[in-house]
Protein backbone atom coordinates (compact mmCIF):
# COMPACT_ATOMS: atom_id res chain seq x y z
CA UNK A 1 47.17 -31.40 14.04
CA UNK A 2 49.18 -33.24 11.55
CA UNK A 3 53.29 -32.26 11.50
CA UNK A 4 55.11 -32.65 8.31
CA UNK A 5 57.35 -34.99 9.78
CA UNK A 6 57.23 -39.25 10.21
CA UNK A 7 54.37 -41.32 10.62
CA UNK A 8 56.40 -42.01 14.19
CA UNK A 9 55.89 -38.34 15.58
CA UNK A 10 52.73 -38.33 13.88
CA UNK A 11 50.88 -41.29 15.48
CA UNK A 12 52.71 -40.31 18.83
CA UNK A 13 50.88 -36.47 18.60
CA UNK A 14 47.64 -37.90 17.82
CA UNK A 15 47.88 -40.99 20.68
CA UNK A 16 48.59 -38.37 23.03
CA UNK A 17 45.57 -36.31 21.76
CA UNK A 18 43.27 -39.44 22.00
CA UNK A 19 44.32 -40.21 25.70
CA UNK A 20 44.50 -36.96 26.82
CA UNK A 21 40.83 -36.46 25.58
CA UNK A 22 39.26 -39.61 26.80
CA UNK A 23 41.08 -39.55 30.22
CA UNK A 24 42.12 -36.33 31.42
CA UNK A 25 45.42 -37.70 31.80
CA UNK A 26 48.95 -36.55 29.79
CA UNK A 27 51.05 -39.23 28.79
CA UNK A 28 53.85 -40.26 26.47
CA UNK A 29 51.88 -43.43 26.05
CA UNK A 30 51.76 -44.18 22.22
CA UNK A 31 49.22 -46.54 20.42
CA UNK A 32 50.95 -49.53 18.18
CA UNK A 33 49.52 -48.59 14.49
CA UNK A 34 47.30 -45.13 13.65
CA UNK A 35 45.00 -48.39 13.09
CA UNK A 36 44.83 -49.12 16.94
CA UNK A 37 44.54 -45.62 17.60
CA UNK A 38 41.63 -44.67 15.26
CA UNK A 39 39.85 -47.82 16.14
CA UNK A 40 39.70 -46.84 19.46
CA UNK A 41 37.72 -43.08 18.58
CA UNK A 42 35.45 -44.83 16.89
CA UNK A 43 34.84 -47.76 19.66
CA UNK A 44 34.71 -44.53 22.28
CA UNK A 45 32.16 -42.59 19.66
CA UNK A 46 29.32 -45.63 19.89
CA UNK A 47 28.83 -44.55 23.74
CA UNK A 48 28.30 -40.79 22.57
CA UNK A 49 28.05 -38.44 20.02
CA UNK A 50 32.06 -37.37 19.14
CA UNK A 51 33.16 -34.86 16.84
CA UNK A 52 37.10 -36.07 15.63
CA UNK A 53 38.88 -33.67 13.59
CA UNK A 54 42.27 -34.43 12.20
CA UNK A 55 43.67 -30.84 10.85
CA UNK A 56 46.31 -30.70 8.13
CA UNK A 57 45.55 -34.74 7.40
CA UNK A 58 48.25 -34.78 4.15
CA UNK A 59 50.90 -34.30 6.65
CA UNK A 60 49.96 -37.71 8.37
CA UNK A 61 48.81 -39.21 5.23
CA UNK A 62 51.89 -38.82 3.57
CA UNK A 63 54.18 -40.36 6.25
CA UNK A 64 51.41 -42.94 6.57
CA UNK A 65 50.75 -44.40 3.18
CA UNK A 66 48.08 -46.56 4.49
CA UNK A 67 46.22 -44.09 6.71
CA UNK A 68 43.19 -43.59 3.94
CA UNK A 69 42.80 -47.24 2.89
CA UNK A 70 43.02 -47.94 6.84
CA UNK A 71 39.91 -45.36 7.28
CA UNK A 72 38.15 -46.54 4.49
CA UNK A 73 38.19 -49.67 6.55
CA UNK A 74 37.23 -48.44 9.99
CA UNK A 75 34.20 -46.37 8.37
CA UNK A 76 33.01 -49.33 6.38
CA UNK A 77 33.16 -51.27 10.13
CA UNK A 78 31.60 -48.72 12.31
CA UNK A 79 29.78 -47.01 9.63
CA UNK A 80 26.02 -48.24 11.52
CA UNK A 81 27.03 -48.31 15.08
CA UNK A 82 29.42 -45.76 15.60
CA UNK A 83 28.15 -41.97 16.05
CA UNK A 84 31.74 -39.99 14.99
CA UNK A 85 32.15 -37.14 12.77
CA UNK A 86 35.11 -37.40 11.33
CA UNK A 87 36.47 -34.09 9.96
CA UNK A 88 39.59 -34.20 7.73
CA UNK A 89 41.48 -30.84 7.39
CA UNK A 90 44.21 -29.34 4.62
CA UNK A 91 45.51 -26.51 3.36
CA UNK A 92 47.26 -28.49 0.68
CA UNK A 93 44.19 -28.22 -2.38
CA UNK A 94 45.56 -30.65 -4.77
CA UNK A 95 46.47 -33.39 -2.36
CA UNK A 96 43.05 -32.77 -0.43
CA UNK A 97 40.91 -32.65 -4.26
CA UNK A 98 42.75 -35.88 -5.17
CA UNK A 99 43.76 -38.35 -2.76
CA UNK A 100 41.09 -37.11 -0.01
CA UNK A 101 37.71 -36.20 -1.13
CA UNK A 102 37.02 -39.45 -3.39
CA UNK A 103 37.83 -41.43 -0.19
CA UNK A 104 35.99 -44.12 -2.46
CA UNK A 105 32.22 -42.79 -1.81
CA UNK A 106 33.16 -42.69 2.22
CA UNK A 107 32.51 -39.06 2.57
CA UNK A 108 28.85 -37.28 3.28
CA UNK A 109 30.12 -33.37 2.71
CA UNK A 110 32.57 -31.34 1.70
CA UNK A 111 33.48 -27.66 1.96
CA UNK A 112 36.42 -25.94 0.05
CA UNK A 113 36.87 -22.74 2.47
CA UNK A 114 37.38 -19.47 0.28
CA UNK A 115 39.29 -16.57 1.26
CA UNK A 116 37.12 -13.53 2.56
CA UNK A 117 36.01 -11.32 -0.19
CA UNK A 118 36.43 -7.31 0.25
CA UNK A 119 33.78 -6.37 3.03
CA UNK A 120 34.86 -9.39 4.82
CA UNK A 121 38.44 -8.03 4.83
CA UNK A 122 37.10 -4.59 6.12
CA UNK A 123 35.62 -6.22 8.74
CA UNK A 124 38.91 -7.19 10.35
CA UNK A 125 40.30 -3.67 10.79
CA UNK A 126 38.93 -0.85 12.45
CA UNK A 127 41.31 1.20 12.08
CA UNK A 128 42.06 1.83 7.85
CA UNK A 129 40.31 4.36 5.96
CA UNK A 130 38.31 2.79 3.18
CA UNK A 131 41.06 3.38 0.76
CA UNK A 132 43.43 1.82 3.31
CA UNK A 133 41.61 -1.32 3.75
CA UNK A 134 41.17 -1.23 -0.12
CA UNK A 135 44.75 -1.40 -0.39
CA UNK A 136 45.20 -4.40 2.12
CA UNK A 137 42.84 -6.92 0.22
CA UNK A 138 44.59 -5.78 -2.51
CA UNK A 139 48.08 -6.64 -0.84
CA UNK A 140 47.29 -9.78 0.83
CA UNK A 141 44.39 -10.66 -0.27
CA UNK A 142 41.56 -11.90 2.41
CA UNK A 143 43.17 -15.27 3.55
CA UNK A 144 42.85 -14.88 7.65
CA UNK A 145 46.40 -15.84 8.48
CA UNK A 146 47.59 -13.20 6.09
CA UNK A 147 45.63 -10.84 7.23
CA UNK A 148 47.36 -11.28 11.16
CA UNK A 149 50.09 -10.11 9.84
CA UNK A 150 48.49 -6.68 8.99
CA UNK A 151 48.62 -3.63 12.11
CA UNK A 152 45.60 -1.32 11.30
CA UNK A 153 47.31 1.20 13.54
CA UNK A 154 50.32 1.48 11.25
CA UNK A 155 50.38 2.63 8.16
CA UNK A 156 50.29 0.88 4.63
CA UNK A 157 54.00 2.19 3.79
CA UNK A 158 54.94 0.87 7.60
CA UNK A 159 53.42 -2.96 6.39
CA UNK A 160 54.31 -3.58 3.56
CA UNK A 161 57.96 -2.89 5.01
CA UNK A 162 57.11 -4.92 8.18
CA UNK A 163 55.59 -7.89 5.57
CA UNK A 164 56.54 -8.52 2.15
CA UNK A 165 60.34 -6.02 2.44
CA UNK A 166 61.41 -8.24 5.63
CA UNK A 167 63.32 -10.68 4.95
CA UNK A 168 62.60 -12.84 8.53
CA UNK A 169 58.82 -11.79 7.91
CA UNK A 170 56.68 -14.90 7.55
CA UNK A 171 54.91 -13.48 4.32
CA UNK A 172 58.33 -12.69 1.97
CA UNK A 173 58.78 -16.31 0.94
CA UNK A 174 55.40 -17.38 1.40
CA UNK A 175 54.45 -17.93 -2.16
CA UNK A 176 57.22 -19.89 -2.63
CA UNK A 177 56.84 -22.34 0.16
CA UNK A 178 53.04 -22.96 -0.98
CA UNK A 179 54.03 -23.29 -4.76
CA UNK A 180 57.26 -26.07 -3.20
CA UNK A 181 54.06 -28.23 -1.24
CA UNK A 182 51.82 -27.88 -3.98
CA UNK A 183 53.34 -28.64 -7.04
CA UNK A 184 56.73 -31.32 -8.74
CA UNK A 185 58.15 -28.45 -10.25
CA UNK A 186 58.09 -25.02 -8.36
CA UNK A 187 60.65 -23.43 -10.90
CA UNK A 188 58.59 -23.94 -14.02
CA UNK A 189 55.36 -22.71 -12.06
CA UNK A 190 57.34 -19.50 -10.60
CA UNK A 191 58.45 -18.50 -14.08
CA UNK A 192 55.10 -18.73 -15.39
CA UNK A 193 54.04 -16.64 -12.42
CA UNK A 194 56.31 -13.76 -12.89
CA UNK A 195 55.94 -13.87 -17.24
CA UNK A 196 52.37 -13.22 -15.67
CA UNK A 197 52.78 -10.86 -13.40
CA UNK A 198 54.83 -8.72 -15.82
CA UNK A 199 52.58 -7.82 -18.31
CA UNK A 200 52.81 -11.65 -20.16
CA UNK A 201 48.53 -12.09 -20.76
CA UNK A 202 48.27 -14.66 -23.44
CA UNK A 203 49.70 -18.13 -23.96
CA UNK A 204 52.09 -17.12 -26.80
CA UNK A 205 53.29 -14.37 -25.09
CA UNK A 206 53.79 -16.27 -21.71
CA UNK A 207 55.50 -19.69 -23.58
CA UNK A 208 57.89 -17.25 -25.27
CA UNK A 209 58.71 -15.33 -22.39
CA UNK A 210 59.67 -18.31 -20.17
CA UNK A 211 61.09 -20.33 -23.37
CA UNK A 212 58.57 -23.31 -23.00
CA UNK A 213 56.08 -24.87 -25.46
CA UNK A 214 52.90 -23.82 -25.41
CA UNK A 215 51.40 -26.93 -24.96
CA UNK A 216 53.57 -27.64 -21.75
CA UNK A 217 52.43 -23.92 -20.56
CA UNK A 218 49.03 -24.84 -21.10
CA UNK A 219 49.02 -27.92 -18.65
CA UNK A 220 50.88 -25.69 -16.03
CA UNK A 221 48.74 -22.67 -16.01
CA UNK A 222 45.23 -25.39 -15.93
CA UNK A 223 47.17 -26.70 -12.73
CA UNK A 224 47.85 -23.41 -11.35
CA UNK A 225 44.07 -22.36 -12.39
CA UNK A 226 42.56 -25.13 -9.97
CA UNK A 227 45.04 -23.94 -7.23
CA UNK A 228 43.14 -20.84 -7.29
CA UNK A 229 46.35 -18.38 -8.43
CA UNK A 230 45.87 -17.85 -11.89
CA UNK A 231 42.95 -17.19 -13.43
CA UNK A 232 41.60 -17.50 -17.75
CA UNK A 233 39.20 -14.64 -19.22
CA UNK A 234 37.70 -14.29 -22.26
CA UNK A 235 35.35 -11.44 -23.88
CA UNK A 236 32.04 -11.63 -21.86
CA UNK A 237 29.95 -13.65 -24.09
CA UNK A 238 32.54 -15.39 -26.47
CA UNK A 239 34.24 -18.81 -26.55
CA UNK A 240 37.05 -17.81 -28.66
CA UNK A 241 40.03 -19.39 -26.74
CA UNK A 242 42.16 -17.36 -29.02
CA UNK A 243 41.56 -14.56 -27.03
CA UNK A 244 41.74 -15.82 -23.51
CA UNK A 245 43.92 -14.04 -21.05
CA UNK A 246 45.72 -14.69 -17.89
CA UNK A 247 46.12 -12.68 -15.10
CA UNK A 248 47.31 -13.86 -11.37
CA UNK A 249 43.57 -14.40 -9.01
CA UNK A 250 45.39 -14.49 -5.84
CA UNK A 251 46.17 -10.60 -4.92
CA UNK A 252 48.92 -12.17 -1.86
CA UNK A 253 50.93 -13.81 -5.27
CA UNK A 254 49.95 -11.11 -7.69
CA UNK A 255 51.82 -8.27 -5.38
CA UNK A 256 54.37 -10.44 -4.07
CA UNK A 257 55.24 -11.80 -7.94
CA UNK A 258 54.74 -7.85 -9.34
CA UNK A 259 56.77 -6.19 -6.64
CA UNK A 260 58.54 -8.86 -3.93
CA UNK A 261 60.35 -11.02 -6.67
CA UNK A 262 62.03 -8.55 -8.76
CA UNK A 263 63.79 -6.33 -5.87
CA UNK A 264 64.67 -9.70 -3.61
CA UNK A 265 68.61 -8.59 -3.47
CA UNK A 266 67.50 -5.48 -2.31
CA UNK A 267 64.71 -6.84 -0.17
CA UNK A 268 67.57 -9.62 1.68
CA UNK A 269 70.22 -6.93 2.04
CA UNK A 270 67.58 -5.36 4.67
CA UNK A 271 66.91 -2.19 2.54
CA UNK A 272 63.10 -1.93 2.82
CA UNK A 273 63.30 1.89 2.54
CA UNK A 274 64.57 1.73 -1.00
CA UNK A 275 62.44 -1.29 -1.92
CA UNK A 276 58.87 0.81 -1.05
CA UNK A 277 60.43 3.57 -2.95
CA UNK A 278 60.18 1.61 -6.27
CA UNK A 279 57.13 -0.06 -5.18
CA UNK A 280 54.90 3.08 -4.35
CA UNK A 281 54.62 4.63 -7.50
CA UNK A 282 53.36 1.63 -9.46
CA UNK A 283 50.39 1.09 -6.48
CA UNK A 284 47.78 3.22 -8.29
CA UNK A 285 47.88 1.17 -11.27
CA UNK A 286 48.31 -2.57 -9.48
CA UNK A 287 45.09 -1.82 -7.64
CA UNK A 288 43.17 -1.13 -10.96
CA UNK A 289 42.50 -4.98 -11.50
CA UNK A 290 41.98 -5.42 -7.77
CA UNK A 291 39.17 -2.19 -7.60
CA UNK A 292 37.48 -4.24 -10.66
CA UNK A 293 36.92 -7.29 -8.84
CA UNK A 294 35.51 -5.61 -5.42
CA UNK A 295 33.06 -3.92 -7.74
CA UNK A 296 32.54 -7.29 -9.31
CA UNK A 297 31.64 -8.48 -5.63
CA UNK A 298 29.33 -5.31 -4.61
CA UNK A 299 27.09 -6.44 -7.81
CA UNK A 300 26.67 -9.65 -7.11
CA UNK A 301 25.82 -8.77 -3.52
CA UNK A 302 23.34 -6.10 -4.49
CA UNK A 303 21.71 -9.04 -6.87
CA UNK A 304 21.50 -11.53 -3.65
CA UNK A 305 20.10 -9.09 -2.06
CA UNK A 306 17.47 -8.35 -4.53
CA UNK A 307 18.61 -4.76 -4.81
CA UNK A 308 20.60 -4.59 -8.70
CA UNK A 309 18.42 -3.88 -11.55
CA UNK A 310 19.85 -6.18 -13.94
CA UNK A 311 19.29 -9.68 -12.70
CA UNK A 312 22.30 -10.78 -14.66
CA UNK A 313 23.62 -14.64 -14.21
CA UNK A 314 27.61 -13.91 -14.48
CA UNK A 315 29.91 -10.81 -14.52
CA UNK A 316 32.74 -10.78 -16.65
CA UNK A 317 34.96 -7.99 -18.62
CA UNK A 318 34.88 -7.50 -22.46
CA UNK A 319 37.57 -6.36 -25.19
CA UNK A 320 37.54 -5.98 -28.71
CA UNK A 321 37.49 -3.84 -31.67
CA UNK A 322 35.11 -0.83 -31.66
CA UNK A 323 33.29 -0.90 -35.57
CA UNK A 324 32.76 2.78 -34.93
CA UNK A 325 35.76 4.40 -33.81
CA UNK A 326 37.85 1.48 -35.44
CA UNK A 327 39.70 0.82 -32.47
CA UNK A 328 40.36 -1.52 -29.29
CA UNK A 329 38.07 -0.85 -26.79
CA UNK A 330 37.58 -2.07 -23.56
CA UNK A 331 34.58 -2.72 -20.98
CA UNK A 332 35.35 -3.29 -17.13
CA UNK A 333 32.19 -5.06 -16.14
CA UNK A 334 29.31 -6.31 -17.70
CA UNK A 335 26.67 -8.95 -17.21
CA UNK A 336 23.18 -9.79 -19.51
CA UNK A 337 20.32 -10.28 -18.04
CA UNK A 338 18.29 -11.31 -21.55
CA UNK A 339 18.79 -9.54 -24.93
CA UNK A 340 17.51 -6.85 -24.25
CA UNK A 341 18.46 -6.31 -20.73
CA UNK A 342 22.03 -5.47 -19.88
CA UNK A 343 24.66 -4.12 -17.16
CA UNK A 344 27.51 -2.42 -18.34
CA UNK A 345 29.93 -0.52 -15.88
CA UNK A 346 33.08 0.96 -15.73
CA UNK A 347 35.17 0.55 -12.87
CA UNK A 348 37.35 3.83 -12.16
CA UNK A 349 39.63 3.51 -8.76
CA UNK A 350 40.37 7.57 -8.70
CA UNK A 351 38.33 10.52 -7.59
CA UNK A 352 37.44 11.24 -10.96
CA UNK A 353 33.51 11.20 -12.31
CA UNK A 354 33.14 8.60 -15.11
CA UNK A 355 30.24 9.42 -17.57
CA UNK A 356 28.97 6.83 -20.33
CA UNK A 357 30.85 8.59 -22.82
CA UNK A 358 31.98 4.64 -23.52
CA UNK A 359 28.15 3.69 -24.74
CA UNK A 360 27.75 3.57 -28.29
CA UNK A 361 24.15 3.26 -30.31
């Protein structure tokens, strides 16, 4: 497991890993170079089948400037006598997409691990109502480690306190401390998250709301789109990129930049109480986009399954104006299967019946 500190502690963690492994024995015994010390895995792998994973690798890589070109080397060597599988790990997307996966044609697979979707979520608590567990993915989203930090046997009101309102909790600057090992410039990127997050949907309105160009806004939110936090729409079925939208994919920075950022001198002067009390009544509505997107994920899993009868081959929402009642209109989910065949739905979060009052001939 690679420490973000020097290549020193570093090559002394994995030495110790390497030894302990291949000899039963602890030591403080540290190879000379991470050269010397991967060499010898991949020597050790041509006796037997070895499976070497180095987690978090842009940790070492980064206090190791060489470490890649040195693999590149070892692979190249060993590549037909050598049996190792050598798995590098990150949580760190950009550095992993950029400085890790060309590895300069070295690499046979790679998997980018998503977050669990809704019924994955559900899955990890037996203890929620469906409306409770609803609530969580909307909250935290379905990232594993987040999800730890979630008690099904209190209640929603008693985590979110516990979580995101606790100032020593390992989830109230956690957006933060991803957006500072992600990204040059986390203040630019956190005011373009919380112009989001407050109603700001469309370029123009996000550039003036921050005071930036739109052009430089445009190159931050693309950066922030491959990170997986912010996501662009347009009407299902159009190209019209002057009227995409943006709206904040990852629920854990959606909530935490809708509700955390805004009452932080309350949240640090230990007042949880009176933080949830301004929260609360603004939950029905936040979890309007997030009931959207689970139905978004039942569909498509009722088309895997062979069960939905409109094979459709993407889901999206569309807006625009209505030439009958001569007004903006809005539907929450639809997909075509050919043009004739179509899926239109509305997604409605309360206990209320929704007819198809919104068809039109």
């Amino acid at each position: 497991m690679g420490v973000e500190s020097n290549a020193k502690q570093n090559l002394e963690n994995l030495s110790k890993s390497i030894i302990d492994y291949s000899s039963g024995i602890e030591t403080e015994t540290s190879f000379l170079s991470f050269q010397a010390a991967l060499e010898y895995v991949f020597k050790h792998a041509e006796r037997e089948r070895l499976i070497f994973v180095i987690d978090e690798y842009p940790y070492v890589a980064r206090s190791s400037k060489s470490l890649s070109s040195t693999l590149q080397l070892l692979i190249d060597k060993y590549k037909d006598t050598s049996k190792l599988m050598l798995i590098l790990g990150g949580s760190f997307m950009s550095y992993m997409e950029d400085n890790v996966l060309p590895l300069y044609g070295r690499r046979t697979a790679q998997i980018k691990l998503f977050p669990f979707d809704f019924e994955e979520t559900c899955r990890c608590f037996k203890n929620f109502s469906d409306e409770e567990k609803a609530l969580i993915y909307g909250i935290v989203g379905g990232t594993p480690q987040y999800l730890l930090q979630i008690d099904d046997k209190l209640s929603i009101e008693d985590n979110i306190k516990n979580t995101f309102l606790n100032p020593i909790s390992f989830l109230y600057e956690e957006p933060t401390n991803l957006l500072k090992q992600e990204v040059r410039e986390p203040a630019i990127y956190t005011a373009i998250i919380t112009a989001i997050a407050s109603g700001a949907s469309r370029m123009s309105e996000i550039s003036g709301k921050i005071g930036e160009d739109t052009n430089v806004c445009s190159t931050y939110i693309k950066n922030l789109i491959a990170l997986g936090i912010v996501q662009k729409e347009t009407p299902y079925g159009e190209n019209a990129s002057r009227k995409s939208v943006y709206s904040i994919e990852d629920n854990m920075f959606r909530f935490w930049y809708r509700f955390v950022s805004e009452n932080n001198s309350i949240i640090a002067r230990e007042a949880s109480e009176l933080a949830y009390k301004r929260i609360e009544p603004h939950l029905s509505a936040y979890m309007g986009k997030v009931f959207e997107e689970i139905c978004r994920q039942y569909l498509w899993k009722l088309l895997i399954a062979g069960k939905c009868p409109v094979e459709f081959s993407s889901l999206g929402c569309w807006w625009g104006n209505d030439p009958i009642e001569k007004s903006q209109t809005e539907i929450d989910i639809m997909g075509e299967q050919d043009k004739n065949t179509a899926l239109f739905a509305s997604a409605n979060g309360r206990t209320k019946k929704s007819g198809s009052e919104f068809l039109k001939p």
